[in-house]
C-alpha atoms as a PDB file:
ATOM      1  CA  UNK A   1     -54.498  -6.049  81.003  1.00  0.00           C
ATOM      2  CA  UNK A   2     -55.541  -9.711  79.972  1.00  0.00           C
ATOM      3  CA  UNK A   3     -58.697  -8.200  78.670  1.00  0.00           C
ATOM      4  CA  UNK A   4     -56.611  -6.346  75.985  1.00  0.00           C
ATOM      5  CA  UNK A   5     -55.104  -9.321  74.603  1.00  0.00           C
ATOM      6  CA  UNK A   6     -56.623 -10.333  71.296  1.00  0.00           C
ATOM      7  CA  UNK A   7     -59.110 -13.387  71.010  1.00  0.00           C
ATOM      8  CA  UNK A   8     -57.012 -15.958  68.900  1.00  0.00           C
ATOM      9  CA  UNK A   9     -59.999 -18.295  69.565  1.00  0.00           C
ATOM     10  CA  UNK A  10     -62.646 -16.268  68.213  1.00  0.00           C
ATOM     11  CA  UNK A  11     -61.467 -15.107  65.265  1.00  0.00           C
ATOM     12  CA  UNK A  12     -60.362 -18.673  64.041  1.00  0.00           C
ATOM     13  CA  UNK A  13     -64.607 -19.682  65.025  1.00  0.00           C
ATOM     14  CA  UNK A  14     -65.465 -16.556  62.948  1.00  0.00           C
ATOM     15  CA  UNK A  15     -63.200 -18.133  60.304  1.00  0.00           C
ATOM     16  CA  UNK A  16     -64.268 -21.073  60.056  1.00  0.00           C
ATOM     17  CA  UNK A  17     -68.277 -20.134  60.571  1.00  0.00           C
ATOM     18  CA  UNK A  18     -67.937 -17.942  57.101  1.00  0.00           C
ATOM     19  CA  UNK A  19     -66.220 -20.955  55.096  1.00  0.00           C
ATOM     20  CA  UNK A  20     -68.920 -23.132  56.219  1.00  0.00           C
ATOM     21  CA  UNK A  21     -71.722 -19.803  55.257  1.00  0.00           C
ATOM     22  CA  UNK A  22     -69.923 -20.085  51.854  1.00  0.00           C
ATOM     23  CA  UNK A  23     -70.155 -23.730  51.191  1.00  0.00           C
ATOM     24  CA  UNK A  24     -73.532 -23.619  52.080  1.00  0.00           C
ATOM     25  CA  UNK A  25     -74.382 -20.858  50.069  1.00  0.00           C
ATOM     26  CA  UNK A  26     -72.382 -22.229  47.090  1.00  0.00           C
ATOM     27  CA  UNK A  27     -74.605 -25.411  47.608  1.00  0.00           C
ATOM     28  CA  UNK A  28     -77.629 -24.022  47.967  1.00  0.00           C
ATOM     29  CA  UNK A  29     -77.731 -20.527  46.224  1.00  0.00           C
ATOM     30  CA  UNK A  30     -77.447 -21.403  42.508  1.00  0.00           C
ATOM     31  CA  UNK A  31     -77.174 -17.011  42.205  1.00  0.00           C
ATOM     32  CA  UNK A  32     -74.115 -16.926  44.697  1.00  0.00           C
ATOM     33  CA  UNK A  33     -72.432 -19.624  42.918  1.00  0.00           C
ATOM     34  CA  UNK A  34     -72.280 -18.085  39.783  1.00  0.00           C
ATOM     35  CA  UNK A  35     -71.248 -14.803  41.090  1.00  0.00           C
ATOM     36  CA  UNK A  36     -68.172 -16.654  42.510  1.00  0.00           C
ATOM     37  CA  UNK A  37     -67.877 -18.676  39.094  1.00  0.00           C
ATOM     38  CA  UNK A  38     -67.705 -15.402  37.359  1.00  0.00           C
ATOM     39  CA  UNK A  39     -65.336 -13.582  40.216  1.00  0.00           C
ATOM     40  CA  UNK A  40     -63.037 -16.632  39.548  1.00  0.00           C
ATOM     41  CA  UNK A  41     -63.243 -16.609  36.418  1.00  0.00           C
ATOM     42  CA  UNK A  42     -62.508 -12.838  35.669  1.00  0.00           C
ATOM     43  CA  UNK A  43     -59.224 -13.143  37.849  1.00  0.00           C
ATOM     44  CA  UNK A  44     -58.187 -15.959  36.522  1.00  0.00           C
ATOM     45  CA  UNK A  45     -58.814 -14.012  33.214  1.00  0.00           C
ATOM     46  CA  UNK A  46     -56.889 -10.934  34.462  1.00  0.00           C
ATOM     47  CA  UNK A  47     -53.487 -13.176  35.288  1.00  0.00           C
ATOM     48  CA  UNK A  48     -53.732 -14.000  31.942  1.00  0.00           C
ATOM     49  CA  UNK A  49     -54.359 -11.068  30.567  1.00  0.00           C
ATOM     50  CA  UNK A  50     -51.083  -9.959  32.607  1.00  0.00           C
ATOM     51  CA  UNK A  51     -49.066 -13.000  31.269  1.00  0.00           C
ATOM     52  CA  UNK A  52     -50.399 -12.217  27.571  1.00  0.00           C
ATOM     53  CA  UNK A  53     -49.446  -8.814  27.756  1.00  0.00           C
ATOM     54  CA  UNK A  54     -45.965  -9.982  29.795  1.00  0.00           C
ATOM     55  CA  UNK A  55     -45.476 -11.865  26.407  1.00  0.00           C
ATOM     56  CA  UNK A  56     -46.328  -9.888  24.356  1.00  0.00           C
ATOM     57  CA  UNK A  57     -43.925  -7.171  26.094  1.00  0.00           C
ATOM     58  CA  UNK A  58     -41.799  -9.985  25.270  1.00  0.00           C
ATOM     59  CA  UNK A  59     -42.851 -10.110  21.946  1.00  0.00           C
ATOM     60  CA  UNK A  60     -42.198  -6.216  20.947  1.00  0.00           C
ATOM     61  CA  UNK A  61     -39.143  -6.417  22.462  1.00  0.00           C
ATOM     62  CA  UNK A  62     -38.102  -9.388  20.199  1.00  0.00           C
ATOM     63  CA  UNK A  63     -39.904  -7.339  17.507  1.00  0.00           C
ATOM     64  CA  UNK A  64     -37.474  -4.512  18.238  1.00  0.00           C
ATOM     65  CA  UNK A  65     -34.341  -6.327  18.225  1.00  0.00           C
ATOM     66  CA  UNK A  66     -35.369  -8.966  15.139  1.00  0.00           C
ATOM     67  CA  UNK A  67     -35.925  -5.294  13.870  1.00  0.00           C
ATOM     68  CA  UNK A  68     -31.979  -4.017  14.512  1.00  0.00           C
ATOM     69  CA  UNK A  69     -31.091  -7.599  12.955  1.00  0.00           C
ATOM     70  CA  UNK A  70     -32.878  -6.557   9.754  1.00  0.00           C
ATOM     71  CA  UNK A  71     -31.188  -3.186  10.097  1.00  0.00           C
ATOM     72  CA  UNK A  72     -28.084  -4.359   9.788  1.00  0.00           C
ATOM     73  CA  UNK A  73     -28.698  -7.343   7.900  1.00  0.00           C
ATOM     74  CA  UNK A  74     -29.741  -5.196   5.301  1.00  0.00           C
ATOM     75  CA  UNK A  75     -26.807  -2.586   6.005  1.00  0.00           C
ATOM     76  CA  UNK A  76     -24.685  -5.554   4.925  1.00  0.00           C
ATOM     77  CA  UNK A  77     -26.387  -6.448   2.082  1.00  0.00           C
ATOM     78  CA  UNK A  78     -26.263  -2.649   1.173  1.00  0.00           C
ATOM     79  CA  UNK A  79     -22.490  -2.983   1.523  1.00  0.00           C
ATOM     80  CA  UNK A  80     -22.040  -6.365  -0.321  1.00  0.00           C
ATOM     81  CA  UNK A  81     -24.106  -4.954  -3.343  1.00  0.00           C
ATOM     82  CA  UNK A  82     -21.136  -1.895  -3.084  1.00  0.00           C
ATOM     83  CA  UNK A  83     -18.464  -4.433  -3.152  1.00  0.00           C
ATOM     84  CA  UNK A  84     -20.466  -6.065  -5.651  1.00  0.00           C
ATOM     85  CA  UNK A  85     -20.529  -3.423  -7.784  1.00  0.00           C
ATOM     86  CA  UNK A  86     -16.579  -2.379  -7.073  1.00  0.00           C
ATOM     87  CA  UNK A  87     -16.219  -5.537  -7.805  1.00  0.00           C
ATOM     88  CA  UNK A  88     -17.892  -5.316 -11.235  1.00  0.00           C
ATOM     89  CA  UNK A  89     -16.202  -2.427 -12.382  1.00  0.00           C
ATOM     90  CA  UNK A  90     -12.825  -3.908 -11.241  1.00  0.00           C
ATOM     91  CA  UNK A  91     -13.825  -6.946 -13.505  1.00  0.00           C
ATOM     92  CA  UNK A  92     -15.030  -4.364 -16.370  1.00  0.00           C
ATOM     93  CA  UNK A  93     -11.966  -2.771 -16.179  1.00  0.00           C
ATOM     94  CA  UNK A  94      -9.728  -5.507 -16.126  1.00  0.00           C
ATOM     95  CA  UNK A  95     -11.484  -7.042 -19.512  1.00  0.00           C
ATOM     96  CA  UNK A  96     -10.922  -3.747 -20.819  1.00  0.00           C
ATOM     97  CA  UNK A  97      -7.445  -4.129 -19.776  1.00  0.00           C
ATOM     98  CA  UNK A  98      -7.547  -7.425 -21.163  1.00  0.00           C
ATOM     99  CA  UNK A  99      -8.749  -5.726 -24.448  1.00  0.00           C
ATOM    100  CA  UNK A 100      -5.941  -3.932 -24.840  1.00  0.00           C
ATOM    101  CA  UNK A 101      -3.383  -6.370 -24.039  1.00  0.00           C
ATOM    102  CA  UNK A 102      -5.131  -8.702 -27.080  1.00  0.00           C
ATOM    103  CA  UNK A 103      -4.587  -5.679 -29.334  1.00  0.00           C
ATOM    104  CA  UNK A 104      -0.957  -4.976 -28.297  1.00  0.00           C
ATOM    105  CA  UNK A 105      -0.442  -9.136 -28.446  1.00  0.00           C
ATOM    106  CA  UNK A 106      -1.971  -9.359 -32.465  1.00  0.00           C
ATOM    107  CA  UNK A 107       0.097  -5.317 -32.901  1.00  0.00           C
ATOM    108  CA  UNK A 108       3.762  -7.270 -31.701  1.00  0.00           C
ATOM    109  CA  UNK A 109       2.486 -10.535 -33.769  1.00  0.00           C
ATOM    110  CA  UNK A 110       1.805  -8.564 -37.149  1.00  0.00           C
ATOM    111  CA  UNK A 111       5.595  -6.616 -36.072  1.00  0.00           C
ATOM    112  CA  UNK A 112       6.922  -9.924 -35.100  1.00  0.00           C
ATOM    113  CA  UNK A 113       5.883 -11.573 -38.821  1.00  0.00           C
ATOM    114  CA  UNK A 114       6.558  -8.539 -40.600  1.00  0.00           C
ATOM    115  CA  UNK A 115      10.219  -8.951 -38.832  1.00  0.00           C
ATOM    116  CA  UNK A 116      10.381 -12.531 -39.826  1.00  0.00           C
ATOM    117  CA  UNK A 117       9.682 -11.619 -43.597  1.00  0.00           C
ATOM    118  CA  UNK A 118      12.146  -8.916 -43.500  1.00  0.00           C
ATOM    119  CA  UNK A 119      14.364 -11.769 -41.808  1.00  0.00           C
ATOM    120  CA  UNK A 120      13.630 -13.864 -44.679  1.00  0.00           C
ATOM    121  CA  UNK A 121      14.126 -11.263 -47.821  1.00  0.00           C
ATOM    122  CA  UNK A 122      17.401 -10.740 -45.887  1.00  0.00           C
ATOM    123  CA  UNK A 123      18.339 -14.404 -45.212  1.00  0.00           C
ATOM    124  CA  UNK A 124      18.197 -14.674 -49.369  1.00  0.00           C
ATOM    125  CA  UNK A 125      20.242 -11.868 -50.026  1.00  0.00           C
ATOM    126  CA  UNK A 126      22.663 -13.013 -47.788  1.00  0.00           C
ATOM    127  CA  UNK A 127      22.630 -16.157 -49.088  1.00  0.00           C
ATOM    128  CA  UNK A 128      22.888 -14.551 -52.903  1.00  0.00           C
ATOM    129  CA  UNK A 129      25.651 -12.716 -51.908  1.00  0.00           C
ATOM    130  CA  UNK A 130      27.386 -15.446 -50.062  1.00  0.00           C
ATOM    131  CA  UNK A 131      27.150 -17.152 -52.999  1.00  0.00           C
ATOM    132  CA  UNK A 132      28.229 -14.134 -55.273  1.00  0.00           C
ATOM    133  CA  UNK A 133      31.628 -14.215 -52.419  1.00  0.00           C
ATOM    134  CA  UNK A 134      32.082 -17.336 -52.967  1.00  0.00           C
ATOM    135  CA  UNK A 135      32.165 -17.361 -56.531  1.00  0.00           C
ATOM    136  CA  UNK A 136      34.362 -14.152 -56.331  1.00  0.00           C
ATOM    137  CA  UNK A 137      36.713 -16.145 -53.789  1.00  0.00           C
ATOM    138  CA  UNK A 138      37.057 -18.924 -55.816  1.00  0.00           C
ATOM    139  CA  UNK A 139      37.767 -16.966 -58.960  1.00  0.00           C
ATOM    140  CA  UNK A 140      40.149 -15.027 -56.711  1.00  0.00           C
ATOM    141  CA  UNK A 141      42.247 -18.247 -55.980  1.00  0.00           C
ATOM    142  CA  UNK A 142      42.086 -19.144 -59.355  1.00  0.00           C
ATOM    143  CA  UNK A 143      43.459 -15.495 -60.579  1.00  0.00           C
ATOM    144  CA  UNK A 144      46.050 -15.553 -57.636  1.00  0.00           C
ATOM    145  CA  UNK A 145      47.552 -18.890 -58.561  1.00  0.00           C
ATOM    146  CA  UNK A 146      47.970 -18.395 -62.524  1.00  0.00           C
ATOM    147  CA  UNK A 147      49.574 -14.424 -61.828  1.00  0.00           C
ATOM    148  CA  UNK A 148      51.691 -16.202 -59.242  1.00  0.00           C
ATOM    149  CA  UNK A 149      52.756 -18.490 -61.609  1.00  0.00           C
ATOM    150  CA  UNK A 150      53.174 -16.011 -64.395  1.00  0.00           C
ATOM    151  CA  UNK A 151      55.180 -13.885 -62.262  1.00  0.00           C
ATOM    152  CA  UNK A 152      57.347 -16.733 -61.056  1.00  0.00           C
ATOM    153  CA  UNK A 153      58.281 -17.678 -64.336  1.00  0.00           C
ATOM    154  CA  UNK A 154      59.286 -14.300 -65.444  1.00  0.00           C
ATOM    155  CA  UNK A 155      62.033 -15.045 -62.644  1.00  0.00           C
ATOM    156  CA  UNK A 156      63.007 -18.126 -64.321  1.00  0.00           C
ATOM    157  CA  UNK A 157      60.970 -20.272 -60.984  1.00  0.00           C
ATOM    158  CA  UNK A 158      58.807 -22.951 -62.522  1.00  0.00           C
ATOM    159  CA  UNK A 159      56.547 -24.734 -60.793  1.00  0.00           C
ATOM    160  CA  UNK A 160      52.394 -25.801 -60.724  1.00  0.00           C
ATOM    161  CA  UNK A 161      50.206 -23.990 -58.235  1.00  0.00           C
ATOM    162  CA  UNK A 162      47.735 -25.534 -56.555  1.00  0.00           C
ATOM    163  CA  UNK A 163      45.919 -26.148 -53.155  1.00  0.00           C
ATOM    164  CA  UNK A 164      47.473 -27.774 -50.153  1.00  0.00           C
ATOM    165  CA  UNK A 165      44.664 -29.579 -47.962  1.00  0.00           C
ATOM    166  CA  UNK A 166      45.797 -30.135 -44.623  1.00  0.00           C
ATOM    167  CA  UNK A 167      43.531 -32.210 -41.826  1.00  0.00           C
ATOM    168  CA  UNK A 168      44.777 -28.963 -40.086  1.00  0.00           C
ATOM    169  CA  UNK A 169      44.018 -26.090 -41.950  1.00  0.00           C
ATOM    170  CA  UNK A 170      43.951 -25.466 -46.225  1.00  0.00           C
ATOM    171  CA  UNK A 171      46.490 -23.674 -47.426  1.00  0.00           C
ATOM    172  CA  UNK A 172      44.901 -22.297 -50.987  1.00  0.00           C
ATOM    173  CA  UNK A 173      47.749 -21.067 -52.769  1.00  0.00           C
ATOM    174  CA  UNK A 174      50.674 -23.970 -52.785  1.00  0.00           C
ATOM    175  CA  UNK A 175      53.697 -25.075 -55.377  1.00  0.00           C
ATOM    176  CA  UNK A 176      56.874 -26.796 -55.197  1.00  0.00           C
ATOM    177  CA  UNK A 177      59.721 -27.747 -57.275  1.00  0.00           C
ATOM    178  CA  UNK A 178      63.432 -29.392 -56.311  1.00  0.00           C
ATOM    179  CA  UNK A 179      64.738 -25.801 -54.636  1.00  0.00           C
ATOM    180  CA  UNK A 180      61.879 -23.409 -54.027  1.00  0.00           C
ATOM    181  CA  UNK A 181      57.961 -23.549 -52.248  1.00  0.00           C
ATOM    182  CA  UNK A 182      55.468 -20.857 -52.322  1.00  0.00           C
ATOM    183  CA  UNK A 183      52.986 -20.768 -49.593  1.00  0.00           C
ATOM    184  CA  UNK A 184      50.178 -18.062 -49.699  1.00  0.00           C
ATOM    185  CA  UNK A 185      46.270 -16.860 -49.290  1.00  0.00           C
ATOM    186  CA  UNK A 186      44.207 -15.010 -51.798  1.00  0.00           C
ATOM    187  CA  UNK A 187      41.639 -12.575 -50.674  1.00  0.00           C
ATOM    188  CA  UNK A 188      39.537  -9.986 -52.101  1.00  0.00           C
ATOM    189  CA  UNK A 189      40.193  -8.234 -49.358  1.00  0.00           C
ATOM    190  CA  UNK A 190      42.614  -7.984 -46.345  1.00  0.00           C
ATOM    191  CA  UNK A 191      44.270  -6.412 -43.366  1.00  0.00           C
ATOM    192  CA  UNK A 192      46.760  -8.061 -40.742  1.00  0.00           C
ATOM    193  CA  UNK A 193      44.368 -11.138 -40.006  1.00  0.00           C
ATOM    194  CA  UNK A 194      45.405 -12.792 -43.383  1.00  0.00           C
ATOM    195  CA  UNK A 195      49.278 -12.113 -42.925  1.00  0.00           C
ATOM    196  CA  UNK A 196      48.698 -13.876 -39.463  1.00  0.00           C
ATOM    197  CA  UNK A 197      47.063 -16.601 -40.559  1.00  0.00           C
ATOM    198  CA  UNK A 198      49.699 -17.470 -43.189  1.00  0.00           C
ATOM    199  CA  UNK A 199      52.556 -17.062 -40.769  1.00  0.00           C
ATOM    200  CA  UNK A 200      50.294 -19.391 -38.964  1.00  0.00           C
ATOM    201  CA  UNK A 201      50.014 -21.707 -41.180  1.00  0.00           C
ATOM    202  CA  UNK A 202      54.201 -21.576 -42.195  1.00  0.00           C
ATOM    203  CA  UNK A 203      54.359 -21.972 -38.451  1.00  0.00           C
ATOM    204  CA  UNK A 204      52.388 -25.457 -38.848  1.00  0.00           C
ATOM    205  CA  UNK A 205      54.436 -26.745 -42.100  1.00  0.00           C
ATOM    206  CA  UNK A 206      57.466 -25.943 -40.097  1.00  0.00           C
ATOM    207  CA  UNK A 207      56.535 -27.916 -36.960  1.00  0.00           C
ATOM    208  CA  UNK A 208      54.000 -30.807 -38.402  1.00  0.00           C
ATOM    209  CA  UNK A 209      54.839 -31.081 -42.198  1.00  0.00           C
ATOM    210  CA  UNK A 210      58.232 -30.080 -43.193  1.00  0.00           C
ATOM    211  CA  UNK A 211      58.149 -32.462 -45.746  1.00  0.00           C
ATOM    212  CA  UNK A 212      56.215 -29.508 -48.223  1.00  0.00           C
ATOM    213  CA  UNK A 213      59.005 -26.991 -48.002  1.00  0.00           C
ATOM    214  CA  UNK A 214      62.145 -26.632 -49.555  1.00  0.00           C
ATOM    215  CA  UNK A 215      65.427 -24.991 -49.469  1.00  0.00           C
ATOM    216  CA  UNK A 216      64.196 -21.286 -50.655  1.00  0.00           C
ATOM    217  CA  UNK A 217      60.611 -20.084 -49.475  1.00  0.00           C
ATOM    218  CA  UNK A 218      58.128 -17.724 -50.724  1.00  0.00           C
ATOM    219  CA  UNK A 219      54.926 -16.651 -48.573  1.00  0.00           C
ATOM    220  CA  UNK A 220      52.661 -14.702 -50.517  1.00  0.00           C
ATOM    221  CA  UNK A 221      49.418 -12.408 -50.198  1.00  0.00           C
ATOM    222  CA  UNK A 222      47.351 -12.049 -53.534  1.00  0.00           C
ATOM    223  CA  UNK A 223      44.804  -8.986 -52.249  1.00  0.00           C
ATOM    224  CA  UNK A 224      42.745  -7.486 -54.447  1.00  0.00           C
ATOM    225  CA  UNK A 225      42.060  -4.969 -52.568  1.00  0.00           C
ATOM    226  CA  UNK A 226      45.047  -4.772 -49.655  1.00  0.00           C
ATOM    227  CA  UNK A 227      44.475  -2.258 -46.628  1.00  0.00           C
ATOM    228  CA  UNK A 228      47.862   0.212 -46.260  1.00  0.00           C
ATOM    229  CA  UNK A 229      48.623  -1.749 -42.757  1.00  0.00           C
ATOM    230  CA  UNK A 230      48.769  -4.624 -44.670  1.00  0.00           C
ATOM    231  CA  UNK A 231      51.490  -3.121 -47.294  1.00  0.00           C
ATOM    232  CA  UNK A 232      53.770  -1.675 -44.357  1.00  0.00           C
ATOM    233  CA  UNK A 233      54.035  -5.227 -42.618  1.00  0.00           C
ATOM    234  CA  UNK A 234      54.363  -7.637 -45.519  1.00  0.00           C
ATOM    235  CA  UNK A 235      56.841  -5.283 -46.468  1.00  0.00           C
ATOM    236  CA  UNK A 236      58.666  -5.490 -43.228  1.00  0.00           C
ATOM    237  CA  UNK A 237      58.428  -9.526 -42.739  1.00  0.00           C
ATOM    238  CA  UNK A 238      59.550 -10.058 -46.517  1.00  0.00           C
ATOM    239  CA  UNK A 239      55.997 -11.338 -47.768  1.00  0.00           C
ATOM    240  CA  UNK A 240      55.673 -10.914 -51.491  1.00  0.00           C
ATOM    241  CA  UNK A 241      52.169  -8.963 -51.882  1.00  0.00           C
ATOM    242  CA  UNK A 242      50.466  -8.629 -54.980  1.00  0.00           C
ATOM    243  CA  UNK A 243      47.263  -8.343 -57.076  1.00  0.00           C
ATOM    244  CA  UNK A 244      46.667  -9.228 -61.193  1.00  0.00           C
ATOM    245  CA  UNK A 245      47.674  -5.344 -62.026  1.00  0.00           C
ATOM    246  CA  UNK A 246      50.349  -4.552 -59.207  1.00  0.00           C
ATOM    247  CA  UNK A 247      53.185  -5.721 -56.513  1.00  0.00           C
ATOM    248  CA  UNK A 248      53.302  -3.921 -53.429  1.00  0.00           C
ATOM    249  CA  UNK A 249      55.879  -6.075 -52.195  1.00  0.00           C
ATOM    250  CA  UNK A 250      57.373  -7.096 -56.030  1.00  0.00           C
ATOM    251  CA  UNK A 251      58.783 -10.567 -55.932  1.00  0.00           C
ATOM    252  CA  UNK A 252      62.395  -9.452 -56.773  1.00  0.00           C
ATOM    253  CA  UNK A 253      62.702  -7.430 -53.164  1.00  0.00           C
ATOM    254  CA  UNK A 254      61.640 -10.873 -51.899  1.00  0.00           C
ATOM    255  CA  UNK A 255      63.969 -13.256 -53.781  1.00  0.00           C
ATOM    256  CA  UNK A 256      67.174 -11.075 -54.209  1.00  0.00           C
END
């Protein structure tokens, strides 16, 4: 049995007799040296080779993915050169837009000064004709107070008409003598308003001024143009109505 056991001792003698055959032989045989050089060499060559081609596994890889980073780098600039463009027809169309709000601006502002002419033509006529009223009013007053005072002194009642300025109110047709007052408005025109505002303004003598009226009273409407309500109520409250050619109301239902 012990003479199958393995010789430990031998082998490590074999061992160490071929490093020392080598060193010799690498001293001495210039040949065998370089055939180790180069057997070095080449491996050391190969693991190189393996970590070249390790990196540049490496590399392709890299390659590959800086490859899917330019893929979609440029998929994004493809889609930011479509929002561009969306976005450049949004801005076309909103200058077009803008276009046509400019023309409907200058259409209102030519409508808006042809309205402000038309304003104007109308602003003088008004003003012509409120002038032309005015004239006619004051004329009016002038023709109620010397038919009033005709018509008075038919029925033996003389007395000067004038106007009565109040800080109040104006009373436009006034006169006065020892026993009688007349108190009216003239009007070219006139419904119930006017035979309010007289009763009105008899209401104000009455409470503030009784000092203008007398004994015997006369209201009275000179209308030139009187509407019928106007007739039926002056008639009913005893107002004397009249114009330069005819009394609705006539002065003697008001005095007799």
């Amino acid at each position: 049995m012990q003479g199958n056991k393995p010789n430990l001792r031998g082998e490590k003698d074999l061992s160490t007799s071929i490093k020392k055959e080598i060193i010799r032989l690498l001293k001495e045989d210039e040949e065998f040296r370089y055939m180790v050089a180069g057997l070095i060499g080449i491996e050391e060559m190969l693991k190189r080779l393996d970590r070249i081609e390790s990196e540049i596994k490496g590399l392709r890889e890299e390659q590959v993915r800086l490859r899917e980073e330019q893929t979609k780098i440029w998929d994004e600039i493809k889609g930011l050169r479509e929002e561009q463009t969306k976005i450049w027809d949004e801005i076309k169309g909103l200058r077009e837009e803008q276009t046509k709000i400019w023309d409907e601006i200058k259409g209102l502002r030519e409508d808006f000064n042809k309205m402000l002419e038309e304003i104007r033509r109308i602003n003088i006529r008004l003003n012509r004709i409120e002038r032309t009223v005015e004239k006619l009013t004051v004329d009016v007053e002038e023709e109620a107070r010397s038919f009033i005072k005709y018509h008075l002194e038919q029925a033996g009642i003389s007395m000067d008409i004038d106007t009565l300025k109040l800080p109040e109110a104006e009373i436009n047709i006034y006169g006065a003598n020892k026993d009688w007052c007349v108190i009216g408005e003239a009007s070219l025109r006139g419904g119930i308003k006017i035979l309010d505002e007289l009763l009105d303004k008899y209401k104000l003598l009455k409470e503030k001024y009784p000092g203008y009226l007398r004994k015997n009273v006369i209201l009275v409407l000179y209308v030139i143009l009187p509407l019928p309500e106007l007739v039926s109520e002056a008639r009913k409250r005893n107002i004397w109505l009249l114009k330069a050619t005819k009394e609705y109301v006539s002065l003697k239902e008001i005095i007799y």
